[in-house]
Protein backbone atom coordinates (compact mmCIF):
# COMPACT_ATOMS: atom_id res chain seq x y z
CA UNK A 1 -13.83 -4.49 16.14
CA UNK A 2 -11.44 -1.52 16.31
CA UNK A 3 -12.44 1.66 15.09
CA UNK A 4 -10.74 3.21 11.42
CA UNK A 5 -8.75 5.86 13.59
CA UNK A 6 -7.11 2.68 15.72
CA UNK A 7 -6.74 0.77 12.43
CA UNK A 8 -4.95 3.59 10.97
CA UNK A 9 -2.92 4.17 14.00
CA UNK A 10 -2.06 0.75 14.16
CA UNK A 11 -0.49 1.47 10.30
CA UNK A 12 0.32 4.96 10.65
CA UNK A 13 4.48 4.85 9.91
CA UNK A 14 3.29 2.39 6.99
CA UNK A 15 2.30 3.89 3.53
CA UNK A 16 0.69 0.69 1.93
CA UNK A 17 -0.56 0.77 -2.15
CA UNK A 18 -2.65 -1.66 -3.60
CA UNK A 19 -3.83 -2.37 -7.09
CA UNK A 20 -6.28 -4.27 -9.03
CA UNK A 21 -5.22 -6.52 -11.81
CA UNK A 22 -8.23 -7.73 -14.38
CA UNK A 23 -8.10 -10.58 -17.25
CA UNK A 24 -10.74 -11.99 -18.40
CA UNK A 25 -13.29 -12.36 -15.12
CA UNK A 26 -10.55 -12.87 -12.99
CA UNK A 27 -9.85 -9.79 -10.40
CA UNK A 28 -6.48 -9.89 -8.28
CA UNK A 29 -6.24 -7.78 -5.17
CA UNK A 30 -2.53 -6.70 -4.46
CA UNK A 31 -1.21 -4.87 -1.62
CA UNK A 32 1.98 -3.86 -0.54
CA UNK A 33 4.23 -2.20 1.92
CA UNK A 34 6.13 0.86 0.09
CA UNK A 35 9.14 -0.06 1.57
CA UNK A 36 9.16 -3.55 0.72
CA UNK A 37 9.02 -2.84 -2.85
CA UNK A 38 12.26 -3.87 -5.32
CA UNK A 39 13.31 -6.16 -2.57
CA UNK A 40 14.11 -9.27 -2.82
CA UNK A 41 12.91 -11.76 -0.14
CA UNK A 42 14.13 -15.10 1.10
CA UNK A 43 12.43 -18.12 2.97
CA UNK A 44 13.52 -21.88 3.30
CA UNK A 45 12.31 -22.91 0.33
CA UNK A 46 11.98 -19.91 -2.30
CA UNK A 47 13.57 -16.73 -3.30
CA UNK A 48 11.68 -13.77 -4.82
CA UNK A 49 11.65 -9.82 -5.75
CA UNK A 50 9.04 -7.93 -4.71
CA UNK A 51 7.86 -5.99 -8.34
CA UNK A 52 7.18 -2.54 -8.03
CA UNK A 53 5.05 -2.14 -11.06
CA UNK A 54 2.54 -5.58 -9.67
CA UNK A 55 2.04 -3.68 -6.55
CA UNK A 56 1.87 0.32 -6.67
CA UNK A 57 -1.33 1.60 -7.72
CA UNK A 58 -2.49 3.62 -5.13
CA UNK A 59 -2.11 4.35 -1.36
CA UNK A 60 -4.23 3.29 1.23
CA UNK A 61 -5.38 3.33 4.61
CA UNK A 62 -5.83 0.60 6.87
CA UNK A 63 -9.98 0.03 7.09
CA UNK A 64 -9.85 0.55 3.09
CA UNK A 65 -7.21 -2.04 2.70
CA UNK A 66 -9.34 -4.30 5.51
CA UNK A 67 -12.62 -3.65 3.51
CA UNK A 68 -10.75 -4.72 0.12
CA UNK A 69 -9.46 -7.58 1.71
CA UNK A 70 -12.98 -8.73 3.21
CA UNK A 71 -14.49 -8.82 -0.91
CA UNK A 72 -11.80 -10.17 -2.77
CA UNK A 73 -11.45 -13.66 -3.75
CA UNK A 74 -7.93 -13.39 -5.16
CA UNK A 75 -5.23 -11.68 -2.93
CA UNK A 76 -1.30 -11.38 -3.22
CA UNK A 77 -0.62 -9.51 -0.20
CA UNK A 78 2.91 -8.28 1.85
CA UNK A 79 3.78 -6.85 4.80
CA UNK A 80 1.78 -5.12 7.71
CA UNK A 81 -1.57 -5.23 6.21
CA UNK A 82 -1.49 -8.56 7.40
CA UNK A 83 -0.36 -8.31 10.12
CA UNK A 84 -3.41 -5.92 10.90
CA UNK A 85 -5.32 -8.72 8.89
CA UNK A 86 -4.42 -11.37 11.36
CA UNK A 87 -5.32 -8.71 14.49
CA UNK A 88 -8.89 -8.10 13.04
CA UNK A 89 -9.40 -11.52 12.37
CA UNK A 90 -9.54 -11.15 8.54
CA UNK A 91 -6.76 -13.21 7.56
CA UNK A 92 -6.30 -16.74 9.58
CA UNK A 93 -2.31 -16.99 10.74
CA UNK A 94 -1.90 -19.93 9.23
CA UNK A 95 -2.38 -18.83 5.91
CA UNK A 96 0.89 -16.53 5.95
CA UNK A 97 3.77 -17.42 4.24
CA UNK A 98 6.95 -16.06 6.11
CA UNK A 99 9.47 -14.42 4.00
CA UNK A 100 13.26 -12.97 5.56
CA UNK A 101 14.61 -9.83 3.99
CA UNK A 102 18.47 -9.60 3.37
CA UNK A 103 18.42 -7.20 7.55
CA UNK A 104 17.10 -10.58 9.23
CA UNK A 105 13.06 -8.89 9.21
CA UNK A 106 10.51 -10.87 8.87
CA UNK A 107 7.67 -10.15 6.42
CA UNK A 108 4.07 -11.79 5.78
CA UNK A 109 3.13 -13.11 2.24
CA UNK A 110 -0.45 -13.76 1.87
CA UNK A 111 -1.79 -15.81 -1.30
CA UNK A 112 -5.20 -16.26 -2.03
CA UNK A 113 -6.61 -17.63 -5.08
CA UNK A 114 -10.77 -18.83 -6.09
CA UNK A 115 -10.23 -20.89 -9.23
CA UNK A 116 -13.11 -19.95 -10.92
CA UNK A 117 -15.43 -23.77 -12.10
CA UNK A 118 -14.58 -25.41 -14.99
């Protein structure tokens, strides 16, 4: 495991914010790369714009967005958190959705969701 200063390093020309949205029981993790936010993103099969006011909440660092990710049951994740994610073997690859913005770059979309028992 890397330590926080080689986590952070790893994110360091990144400013990531996350928020927390609550209904009901339900908690949803959201994190973001600031400069993916008001984009719109394209992959084979959808299209979608990245919603500023879903995702900025708060900045973070990398452990604190790591440590979020490792107690959250519902996550809507983008950009290089996951990558870092993936690296720290947090997230598994193949749970990434790739997304293409309008320059040609390629951008991670994680979705996680615990449906809660009926």
């Amino acid at each position: 495991m890397q330590s926080n200063n080689t986590l952070q390093s790893e994110m360091n020309s990144t400013r990531v914010f996350f928020k927390i949205h609550r209904k009901n029981k339900t908690e949803i993790l959201a994190l973001c790369d600031e400069s993916i936010l008001g984009q719109e993103l394209f992959s084979d099969k959808a299209r979608m714009r990245i919603p500023v006011d879903f995702y900025r909440g708060q900045e973070i660092s990398a452990p604190d967005a790591l440590r979020l990710m490792r107690n959250y049951a519902n996550i809507n994740a983008l950009g290089s958190v996951i990558e870092l994610g993936i690296k720290q073997k947090v997230i598994p690859p193949d749970a990434i959705i790739w997304f293409t913005t309008a320059e040609g770059k390629k951008i991670p979309h994680l979705l996680i969701f615990a449906l809660p028992p009926l």
